[in-house]
C-alpha atoms as a PDB file:
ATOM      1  CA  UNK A   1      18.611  -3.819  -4.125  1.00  0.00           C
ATOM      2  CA  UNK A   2      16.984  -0.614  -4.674  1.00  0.00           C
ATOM      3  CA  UNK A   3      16.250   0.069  -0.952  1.00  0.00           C
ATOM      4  CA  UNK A   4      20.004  -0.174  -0.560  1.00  0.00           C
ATOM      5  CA  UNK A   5      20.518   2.192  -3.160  1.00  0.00           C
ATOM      6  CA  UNK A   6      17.778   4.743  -2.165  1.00  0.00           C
ATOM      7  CA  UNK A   7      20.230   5.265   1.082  1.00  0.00           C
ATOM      8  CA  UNK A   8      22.597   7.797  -2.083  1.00  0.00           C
ATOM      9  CA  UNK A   9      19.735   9.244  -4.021  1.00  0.00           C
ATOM     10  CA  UNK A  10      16.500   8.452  -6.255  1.00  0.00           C
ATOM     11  CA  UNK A  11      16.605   4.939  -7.797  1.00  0.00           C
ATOM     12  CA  UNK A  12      15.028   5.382 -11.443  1.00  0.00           C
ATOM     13  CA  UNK A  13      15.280   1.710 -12.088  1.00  0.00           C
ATOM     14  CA  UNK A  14      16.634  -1.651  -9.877  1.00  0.00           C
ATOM     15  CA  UNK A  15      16.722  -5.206 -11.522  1.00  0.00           C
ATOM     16  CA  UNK A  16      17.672  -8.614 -10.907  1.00  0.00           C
ATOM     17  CA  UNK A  17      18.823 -10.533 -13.688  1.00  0.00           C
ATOM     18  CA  UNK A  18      16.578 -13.679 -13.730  1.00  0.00           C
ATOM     19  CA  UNK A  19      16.884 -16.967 -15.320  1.00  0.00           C
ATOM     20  CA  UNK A  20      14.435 -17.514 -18.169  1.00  0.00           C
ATOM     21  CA  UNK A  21      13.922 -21.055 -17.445  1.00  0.00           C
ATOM     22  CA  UNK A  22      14.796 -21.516 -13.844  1.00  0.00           C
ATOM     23  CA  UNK A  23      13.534 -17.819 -12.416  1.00  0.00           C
ATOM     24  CA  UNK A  24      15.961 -17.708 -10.170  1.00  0.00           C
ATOM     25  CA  UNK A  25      18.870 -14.809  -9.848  1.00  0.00           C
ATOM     26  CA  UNK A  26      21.540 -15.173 -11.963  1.00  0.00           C
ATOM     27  CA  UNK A  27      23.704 -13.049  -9.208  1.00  0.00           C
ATOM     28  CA  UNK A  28      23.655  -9.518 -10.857  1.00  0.00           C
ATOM     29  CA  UNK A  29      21.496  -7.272 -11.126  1.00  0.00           C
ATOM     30  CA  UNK A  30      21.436  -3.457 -12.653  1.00  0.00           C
ATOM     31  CA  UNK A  31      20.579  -0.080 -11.160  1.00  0.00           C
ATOM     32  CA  UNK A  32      20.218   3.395 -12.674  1.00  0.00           C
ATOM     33  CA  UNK A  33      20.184   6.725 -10.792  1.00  0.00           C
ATOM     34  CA  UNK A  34      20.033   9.633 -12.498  1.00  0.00           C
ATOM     35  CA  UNK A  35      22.558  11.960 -10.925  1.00  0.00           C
ATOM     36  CA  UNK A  36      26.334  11.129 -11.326  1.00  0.00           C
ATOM     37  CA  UNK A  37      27.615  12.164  -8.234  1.00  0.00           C
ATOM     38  CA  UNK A  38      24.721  10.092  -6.079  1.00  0.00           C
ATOM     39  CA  UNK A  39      25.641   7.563  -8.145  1.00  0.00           C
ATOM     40  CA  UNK A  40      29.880   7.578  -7.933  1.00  0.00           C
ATOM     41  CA  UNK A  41      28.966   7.692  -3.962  1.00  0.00           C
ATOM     42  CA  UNK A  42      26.919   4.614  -3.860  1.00  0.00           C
ATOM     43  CA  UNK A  43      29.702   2.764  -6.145  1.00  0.00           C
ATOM     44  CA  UNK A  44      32.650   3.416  -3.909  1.00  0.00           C
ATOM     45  CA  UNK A  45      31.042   2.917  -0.786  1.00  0.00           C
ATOM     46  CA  UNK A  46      28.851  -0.191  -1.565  1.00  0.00           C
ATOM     47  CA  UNK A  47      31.631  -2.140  -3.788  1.00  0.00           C
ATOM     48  CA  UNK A  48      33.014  -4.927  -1.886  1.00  0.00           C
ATOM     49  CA  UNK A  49      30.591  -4.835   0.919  1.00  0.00           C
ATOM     50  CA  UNK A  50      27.806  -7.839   1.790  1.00  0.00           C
ATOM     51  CA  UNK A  51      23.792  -8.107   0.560  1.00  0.00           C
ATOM     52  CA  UNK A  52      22.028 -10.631   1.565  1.00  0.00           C
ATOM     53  CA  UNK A  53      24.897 -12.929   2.668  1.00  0.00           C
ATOM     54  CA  UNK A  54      26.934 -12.000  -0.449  1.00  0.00           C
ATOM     55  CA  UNK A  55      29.956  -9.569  -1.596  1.00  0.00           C
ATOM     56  CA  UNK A  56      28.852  -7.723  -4.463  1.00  0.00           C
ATOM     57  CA  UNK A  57      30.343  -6.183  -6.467  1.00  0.00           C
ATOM     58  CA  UNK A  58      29.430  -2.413  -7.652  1.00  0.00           C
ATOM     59  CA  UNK A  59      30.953  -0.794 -10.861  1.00  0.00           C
ATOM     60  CA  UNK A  60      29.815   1.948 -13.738  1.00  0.00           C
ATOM     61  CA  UNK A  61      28.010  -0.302 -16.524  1.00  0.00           C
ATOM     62  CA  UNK A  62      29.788  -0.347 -19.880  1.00  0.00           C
ATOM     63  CA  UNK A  63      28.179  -1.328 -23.768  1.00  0.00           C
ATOM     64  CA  UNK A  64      29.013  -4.746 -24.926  1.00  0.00           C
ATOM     65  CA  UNK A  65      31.414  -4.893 -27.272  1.00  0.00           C
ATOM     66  CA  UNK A  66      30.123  -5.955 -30.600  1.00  0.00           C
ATOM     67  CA  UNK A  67      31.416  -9.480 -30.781  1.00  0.00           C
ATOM     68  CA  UNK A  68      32.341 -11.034 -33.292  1.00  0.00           C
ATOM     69  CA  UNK A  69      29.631 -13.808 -36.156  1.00  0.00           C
ATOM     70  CA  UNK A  70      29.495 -17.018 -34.750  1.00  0.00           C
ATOM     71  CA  UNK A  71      28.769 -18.577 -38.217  1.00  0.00           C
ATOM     72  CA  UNK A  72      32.118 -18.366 -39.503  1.00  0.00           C
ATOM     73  CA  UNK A  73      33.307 -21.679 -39.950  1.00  0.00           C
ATOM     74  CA  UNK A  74      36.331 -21.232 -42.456  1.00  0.00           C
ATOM     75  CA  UNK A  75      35.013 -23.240 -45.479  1.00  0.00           C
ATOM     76  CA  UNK A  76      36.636 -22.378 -48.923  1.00  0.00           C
END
């Protein structure tokens, strides 16, 4: 992942999302890159294309959303 990513610019960080009990992928992963525009590049011309015999697919990361207590069961 990060070798395909070092092709745009310098790779601070690259990481596949493991399972904790399994170890193996999950299928995503997360890279950060420090310059914007290196980054923007390596989105639009890697989305939609194959690694390792799959499609991936490449887009900006976004915060969760805070969601909302699971504890709430509606007693009165």
């Amino acid at each position: 992942l990060r070798e395909v990513f070092e092709a745009y610019g310098e790779v601070s960080s690259a990481n596949v999302i493991n399972d904790k009990f399994t170890g193996r992928s999950r299928g995503f992963g997360f890279v950060e890159m420090d310059n914007e525009e290196e980054a923007q590049e390596a989105i639009a011309d890697l989305d939609g294309t194959t690694l390792d015999g799959r499609t991936i697919v490449v887009k900006k990361a976004e915060p969760r959303k805070a969601q909302k207590p699971r504890n709430n069961f509606n007693r009165w």
